[in-house]
PDB file of N, CA and C in Angstrom:
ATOM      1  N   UNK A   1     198.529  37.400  81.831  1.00  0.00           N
ATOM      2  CA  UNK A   1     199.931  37.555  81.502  1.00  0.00           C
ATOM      3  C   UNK A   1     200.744  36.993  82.662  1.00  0.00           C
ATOM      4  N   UNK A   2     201.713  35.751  82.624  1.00  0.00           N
ATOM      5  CA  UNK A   2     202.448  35.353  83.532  1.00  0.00           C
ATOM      6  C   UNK A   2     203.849  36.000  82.822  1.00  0.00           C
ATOM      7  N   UNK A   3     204.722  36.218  84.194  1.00  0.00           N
ATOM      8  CA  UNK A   3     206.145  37.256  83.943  1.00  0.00           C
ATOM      9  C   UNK A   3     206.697  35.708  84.379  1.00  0.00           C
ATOM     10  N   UNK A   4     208.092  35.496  83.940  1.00  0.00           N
ATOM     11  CA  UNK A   4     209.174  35.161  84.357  1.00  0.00           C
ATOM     12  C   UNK A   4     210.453  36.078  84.983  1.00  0.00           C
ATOM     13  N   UNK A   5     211.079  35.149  85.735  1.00  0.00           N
ATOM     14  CA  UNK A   5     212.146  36.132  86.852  1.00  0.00           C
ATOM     15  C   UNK A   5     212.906  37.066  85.839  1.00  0.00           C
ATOM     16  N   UNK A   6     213.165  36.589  84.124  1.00  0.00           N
ATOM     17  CA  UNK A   6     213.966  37.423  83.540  1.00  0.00           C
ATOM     18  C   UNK A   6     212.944  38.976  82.654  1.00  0.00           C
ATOM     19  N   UNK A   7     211.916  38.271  82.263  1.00  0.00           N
ATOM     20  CA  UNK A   7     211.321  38.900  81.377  1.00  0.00           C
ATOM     21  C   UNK A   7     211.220  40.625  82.232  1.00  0.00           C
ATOM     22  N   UNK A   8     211.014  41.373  81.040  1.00  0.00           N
ATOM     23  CA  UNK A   8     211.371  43.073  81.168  1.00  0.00           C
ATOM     24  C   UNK A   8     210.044  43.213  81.065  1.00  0.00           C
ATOM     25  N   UNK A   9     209.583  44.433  81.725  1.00  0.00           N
ATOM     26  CA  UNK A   9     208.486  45.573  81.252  1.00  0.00           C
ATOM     27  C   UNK A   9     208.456  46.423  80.281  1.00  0.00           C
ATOM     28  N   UNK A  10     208.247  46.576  79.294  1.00  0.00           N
ATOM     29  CA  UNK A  10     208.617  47.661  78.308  1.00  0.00           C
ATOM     30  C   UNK A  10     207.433  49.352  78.510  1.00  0.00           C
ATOM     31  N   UNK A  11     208.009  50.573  78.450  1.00  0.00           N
ATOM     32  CA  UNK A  11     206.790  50.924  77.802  1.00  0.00           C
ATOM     33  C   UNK A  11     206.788  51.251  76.726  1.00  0.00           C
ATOM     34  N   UNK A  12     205.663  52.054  76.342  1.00  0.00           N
ATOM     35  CA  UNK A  12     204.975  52.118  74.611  1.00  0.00           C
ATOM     36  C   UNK A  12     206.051  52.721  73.874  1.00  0.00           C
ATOM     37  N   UNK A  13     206.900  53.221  74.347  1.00  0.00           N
ATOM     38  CA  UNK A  13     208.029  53.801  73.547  1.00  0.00           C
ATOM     39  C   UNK A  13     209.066  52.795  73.127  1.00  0.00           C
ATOM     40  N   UNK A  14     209.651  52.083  74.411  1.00  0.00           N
ATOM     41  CA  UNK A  14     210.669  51.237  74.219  1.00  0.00           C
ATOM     42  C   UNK A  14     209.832  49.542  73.508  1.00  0.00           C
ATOM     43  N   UNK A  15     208.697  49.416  73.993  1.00  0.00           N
ATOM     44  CA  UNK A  15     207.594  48.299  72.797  1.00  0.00           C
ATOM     45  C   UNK A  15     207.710  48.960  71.280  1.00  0.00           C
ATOM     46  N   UNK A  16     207.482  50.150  71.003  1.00  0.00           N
ATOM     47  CA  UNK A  16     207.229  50.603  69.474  1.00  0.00           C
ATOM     48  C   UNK A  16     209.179  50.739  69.052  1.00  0.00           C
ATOM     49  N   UNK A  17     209.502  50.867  69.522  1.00  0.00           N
ATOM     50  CA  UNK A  17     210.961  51.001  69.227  1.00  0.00           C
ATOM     51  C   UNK A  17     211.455  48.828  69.052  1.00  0.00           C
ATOM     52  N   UNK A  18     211.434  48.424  69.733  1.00  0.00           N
ATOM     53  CA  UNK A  18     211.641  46.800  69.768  1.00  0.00           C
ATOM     54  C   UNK A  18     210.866  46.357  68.470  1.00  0.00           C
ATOM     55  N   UNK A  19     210.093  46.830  68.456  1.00  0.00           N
ATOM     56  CA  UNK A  19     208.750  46.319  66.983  1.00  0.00           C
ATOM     57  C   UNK A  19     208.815  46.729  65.893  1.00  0.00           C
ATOM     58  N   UNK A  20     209.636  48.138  65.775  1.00  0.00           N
ATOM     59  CA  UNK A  20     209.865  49.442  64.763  1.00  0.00           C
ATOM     60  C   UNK A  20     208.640  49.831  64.424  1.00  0.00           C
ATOM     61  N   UNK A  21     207.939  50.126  65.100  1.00  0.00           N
ATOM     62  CA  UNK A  21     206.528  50.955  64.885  1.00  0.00           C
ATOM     63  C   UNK A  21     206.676  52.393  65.786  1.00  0.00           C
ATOM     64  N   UNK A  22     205.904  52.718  64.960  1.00  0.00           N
ATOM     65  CA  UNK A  22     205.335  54.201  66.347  1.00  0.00           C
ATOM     66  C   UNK A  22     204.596  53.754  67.225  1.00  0.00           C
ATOM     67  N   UNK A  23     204.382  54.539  68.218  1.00  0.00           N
ATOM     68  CA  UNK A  23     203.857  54.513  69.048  1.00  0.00           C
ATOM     69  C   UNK A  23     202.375  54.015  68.860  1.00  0.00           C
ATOM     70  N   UNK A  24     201.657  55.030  67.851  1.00  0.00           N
ATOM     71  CA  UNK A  24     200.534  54.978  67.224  1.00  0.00           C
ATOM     72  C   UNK A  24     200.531  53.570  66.504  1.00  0.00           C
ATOM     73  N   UNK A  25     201.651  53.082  66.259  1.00  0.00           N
ATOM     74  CA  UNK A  25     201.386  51.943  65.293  1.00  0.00           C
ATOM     75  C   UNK A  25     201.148  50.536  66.122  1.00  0.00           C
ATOM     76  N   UNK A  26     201.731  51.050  67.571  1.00  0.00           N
ATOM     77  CA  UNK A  26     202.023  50.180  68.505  1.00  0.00           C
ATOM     78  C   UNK A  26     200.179  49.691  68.939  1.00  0.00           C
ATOM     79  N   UNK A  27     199.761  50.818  69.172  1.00  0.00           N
ATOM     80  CA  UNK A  27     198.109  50.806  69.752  1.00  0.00           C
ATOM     81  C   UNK A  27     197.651  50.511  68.823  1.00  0.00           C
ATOM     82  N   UNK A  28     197.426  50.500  67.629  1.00  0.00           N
ATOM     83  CA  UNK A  28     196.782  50.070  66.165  1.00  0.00           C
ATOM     84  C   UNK A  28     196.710  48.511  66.352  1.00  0.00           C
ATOM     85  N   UNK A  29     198.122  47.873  66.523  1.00  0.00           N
ATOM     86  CA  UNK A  29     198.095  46.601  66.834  1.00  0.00           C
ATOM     87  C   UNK A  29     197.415  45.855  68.064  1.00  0.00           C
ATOM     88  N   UNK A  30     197.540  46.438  69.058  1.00  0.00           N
ATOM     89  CA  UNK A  30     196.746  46.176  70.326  1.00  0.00           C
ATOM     90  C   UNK A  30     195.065  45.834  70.055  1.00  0.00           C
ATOM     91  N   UNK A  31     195.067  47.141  69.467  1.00  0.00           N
ATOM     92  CA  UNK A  31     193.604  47.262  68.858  1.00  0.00           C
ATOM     93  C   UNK A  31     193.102  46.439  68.078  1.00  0.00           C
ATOM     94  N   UNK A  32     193.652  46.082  66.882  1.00  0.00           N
ATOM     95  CA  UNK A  32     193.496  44.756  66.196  1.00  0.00           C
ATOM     96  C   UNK A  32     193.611  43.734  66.551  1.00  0.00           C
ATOM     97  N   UNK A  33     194.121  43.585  67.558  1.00  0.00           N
ATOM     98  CA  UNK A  33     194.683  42.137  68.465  1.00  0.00           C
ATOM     99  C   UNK A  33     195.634  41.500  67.813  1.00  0.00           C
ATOM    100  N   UNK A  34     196.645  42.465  66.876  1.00  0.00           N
ATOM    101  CA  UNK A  34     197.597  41.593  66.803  1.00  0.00           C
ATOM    102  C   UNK A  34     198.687  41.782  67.564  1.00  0.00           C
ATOM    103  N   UNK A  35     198.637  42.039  68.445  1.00  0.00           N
ATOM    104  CA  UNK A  35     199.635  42.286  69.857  1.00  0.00           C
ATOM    105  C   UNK A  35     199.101  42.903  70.747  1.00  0.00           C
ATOM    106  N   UNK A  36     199.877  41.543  71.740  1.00  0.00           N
ATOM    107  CA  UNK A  36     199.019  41.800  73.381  1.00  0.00           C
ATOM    108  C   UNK A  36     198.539  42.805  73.977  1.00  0.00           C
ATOM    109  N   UNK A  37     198.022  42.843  74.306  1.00  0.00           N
ATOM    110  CA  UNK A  37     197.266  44.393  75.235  1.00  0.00           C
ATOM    111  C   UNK A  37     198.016  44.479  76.332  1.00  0.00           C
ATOM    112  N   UNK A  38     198.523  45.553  76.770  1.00  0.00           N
ATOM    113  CA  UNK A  38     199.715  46.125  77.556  1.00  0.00           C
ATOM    114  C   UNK A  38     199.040  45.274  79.079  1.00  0.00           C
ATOM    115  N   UNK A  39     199.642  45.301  80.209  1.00  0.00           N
ATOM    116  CA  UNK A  39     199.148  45.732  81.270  1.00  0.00           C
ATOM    117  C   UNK A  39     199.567  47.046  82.026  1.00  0.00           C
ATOM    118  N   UNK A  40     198.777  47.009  83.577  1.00  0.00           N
ATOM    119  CA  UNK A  40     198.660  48.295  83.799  1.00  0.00           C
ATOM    120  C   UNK A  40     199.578  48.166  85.507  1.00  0.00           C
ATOM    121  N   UNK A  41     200.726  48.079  85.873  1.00  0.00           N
ATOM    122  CA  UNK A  41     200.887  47.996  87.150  1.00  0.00           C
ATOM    123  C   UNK A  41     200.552  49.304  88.322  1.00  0.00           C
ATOM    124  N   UNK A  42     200.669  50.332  87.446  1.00  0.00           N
ATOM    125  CA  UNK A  42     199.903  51.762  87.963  1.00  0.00           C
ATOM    126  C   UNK A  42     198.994  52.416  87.003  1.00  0.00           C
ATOM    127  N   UNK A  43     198.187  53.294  87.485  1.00  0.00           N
ATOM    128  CA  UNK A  43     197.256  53.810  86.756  1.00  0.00           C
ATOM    129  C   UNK A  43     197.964  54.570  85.517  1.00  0.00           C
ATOM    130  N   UNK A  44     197.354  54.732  84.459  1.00  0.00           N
ATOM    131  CA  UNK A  44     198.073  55.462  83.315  1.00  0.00           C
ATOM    132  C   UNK A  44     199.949  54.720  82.763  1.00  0.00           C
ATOM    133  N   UNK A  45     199.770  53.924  83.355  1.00  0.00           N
ATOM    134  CA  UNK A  45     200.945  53.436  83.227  1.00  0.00           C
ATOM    135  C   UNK A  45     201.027  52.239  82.589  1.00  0.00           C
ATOM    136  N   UNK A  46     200.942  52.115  81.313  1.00  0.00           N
ATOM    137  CA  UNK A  46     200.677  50.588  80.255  1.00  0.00           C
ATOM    138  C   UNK A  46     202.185  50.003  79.983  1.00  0.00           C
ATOM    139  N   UNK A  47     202.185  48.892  80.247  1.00  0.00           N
ATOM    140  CA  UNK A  47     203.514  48.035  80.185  1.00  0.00           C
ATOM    141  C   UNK A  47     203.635  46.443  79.461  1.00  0.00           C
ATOM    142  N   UNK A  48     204.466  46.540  78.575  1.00  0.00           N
ATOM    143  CA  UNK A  48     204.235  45.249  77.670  1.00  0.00           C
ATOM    144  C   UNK A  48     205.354  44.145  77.961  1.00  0.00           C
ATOM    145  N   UNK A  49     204.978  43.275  78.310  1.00  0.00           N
ATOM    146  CA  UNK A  49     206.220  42.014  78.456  1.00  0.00           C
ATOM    147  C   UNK A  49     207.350  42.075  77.234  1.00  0.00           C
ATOM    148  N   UNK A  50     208.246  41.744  77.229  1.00  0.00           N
ATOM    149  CA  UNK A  50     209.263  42.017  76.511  1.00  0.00           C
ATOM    150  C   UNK A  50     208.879  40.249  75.453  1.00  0.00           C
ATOM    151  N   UNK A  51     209.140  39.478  76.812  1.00  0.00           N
ATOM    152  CA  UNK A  51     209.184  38.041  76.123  1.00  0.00           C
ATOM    153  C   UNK A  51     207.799  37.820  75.399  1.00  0.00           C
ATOM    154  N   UNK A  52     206.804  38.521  75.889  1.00  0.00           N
ATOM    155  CA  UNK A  52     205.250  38.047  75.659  1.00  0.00           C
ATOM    156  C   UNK A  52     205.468  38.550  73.964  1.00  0.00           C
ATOM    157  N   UNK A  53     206.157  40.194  73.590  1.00  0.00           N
ATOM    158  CA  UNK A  53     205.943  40.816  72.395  1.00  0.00           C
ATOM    159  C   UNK A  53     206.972  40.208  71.522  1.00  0.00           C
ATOM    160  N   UNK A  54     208.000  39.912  71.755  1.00  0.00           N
ATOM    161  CA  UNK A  54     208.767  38.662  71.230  1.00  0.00           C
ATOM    162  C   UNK A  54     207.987  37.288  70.621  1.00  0.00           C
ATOM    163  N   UNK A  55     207.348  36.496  71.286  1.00  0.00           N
ATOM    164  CA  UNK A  55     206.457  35.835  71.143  1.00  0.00           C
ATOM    165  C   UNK A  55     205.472  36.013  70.050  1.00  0.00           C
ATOM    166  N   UNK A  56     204.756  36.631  70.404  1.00  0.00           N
ATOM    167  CA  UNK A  56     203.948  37.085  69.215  1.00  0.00           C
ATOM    168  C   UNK A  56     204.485  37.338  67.812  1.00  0.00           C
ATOM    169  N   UNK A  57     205.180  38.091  67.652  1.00  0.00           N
ATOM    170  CA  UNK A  57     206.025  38.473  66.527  1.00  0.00           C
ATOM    171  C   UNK A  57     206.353  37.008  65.816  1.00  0.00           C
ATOM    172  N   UNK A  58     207.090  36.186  66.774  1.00  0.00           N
ATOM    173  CA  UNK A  58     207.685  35.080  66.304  1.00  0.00           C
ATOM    174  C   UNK A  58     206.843  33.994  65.498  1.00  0.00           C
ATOM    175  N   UNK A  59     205.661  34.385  66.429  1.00  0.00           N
ATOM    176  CA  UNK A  59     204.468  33.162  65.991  1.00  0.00           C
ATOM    177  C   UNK A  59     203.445  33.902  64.415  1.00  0.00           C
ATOM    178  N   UNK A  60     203.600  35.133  64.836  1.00  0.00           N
ATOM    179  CA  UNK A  60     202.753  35.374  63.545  1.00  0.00           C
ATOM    180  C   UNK A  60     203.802  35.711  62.174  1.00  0.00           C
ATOM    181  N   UNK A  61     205.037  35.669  62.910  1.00  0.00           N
ATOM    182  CA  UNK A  61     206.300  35.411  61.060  1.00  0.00           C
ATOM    183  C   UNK A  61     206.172  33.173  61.063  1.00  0.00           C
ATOM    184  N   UNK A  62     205.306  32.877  61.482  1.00  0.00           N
ATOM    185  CA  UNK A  62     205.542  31.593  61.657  1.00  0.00           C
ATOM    186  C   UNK A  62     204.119  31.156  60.718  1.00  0.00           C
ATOM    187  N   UNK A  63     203.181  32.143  60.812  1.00  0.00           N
ATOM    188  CA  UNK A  63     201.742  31.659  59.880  1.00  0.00           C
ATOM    189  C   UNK A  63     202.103  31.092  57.902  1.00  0.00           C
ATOM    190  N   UNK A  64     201.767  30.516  57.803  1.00  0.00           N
ATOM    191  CA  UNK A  64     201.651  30.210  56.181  1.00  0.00           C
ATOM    192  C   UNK A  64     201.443  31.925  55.164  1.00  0.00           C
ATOM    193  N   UNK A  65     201.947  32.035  54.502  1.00  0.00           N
ATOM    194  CA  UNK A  65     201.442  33.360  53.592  1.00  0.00           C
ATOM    195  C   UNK A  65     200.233  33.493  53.041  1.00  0.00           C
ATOM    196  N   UNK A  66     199.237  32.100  52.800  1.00  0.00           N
ATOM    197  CA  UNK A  66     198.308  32.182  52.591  1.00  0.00           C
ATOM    198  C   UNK A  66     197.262  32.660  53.860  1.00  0.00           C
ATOM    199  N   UNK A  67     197.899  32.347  54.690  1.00  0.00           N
ATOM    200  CA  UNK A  67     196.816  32.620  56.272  1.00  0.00           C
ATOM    201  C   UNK A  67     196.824  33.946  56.274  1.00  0.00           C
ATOM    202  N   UNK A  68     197.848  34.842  56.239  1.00  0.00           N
ATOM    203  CA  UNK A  68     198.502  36.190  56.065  1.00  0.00           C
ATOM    204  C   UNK A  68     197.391  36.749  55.331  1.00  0.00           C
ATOM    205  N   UNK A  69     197.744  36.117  54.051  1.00  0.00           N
ATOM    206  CA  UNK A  69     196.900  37.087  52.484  1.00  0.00           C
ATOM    207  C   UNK A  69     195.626  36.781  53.009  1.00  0.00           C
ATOM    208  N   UNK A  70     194.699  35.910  53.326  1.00  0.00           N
ATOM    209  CA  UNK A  70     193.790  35.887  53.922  1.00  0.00           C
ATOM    210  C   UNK A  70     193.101  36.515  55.391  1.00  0.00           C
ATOM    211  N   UNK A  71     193.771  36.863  55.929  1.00  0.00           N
ATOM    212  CA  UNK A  71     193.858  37.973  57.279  1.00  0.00           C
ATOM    213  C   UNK A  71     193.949  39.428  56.636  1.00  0.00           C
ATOM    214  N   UNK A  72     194.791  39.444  55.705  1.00  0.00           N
ATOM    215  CA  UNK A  72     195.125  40.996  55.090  1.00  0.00           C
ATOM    216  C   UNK A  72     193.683  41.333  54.178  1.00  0.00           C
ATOM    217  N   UNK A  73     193.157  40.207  53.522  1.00  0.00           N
ATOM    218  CA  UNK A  73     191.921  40.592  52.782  1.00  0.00           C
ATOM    219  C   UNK A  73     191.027  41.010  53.464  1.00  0.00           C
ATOM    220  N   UNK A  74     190.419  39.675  54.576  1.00  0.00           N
ATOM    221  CA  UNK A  74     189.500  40.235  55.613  1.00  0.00           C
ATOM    222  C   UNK A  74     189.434  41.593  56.468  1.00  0.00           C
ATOM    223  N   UNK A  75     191.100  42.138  56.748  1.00  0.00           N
ATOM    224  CA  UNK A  75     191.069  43.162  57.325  1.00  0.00           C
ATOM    225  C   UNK A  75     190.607  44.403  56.185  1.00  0.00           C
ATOM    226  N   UNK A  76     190.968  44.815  54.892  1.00  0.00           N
ATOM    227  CA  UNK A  76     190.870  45.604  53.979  1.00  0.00           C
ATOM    228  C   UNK A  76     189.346  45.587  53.581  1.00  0.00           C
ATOM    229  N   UNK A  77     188.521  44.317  53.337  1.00  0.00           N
ATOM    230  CA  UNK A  77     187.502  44.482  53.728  1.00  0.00           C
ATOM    231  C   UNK A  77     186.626  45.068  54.905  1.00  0.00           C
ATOM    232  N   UNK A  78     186.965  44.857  55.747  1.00  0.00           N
ATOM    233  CA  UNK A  78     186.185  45.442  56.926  1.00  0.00           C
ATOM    234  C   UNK A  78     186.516  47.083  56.938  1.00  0.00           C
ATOM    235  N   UNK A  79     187.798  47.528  56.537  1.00  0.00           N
ATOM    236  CA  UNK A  79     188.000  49.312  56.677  1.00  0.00           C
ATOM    237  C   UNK A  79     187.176  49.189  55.224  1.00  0.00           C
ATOM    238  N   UNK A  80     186.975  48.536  54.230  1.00  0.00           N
ATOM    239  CA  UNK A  80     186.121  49.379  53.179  1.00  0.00           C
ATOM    240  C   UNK A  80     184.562  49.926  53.809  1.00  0.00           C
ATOM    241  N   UNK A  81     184.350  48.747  54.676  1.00  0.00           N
ATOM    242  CA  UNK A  81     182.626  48.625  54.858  1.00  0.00           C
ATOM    243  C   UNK A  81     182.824  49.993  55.993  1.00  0.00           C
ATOM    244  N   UNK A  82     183.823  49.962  56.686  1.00  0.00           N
ATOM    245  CA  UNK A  82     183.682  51.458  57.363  1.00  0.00           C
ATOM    246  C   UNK A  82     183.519  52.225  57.035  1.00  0.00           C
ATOM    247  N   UNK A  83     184.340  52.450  56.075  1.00  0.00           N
ATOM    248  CA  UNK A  83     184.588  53.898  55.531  1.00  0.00           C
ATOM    249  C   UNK A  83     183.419  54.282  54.256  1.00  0.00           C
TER     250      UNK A  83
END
């Protein structure tokens, strides 16, 4: 993760609030890798680039709908075979 002089730290509150997720919804995504994995500048202390989660967002409203429906299948598949 490279910062620029402007870019913010967010934490998981003010990231799930910017994203309109919960908190929980915030780590769901992390987890899936569809958004960056926080860093850590102190212990217990997870912090998300402002510009980095911007980014992301931007690029994955930027995929084709077919790439989408195809990501959304694969994922629904894989929680069936879990569960």
């Amino acid at each position: 993760m490279t910062f620029r002089e402007d870019d913010v730290l967010l934490t998981a509150a003010e990231a799930a609030k910017l994203l309109a997720l919960s908190r929980s919804g915030l780590w769901v995504g992390v987890a899936r890798g569809d958004l960056p994995a926080p860093c850590y500048p102190l212990p217990r202390a997870p912090r998300w680039s402002r510009n980095e989660l911007l980014a992301t967002v931007a690029a994955r409203r930027a995929l084709p709908r077919d790439q989408m429906a195809k990501r959304r299948a694969a994922r629904t598949a894989a929680t069936e075979r879990v569960a």
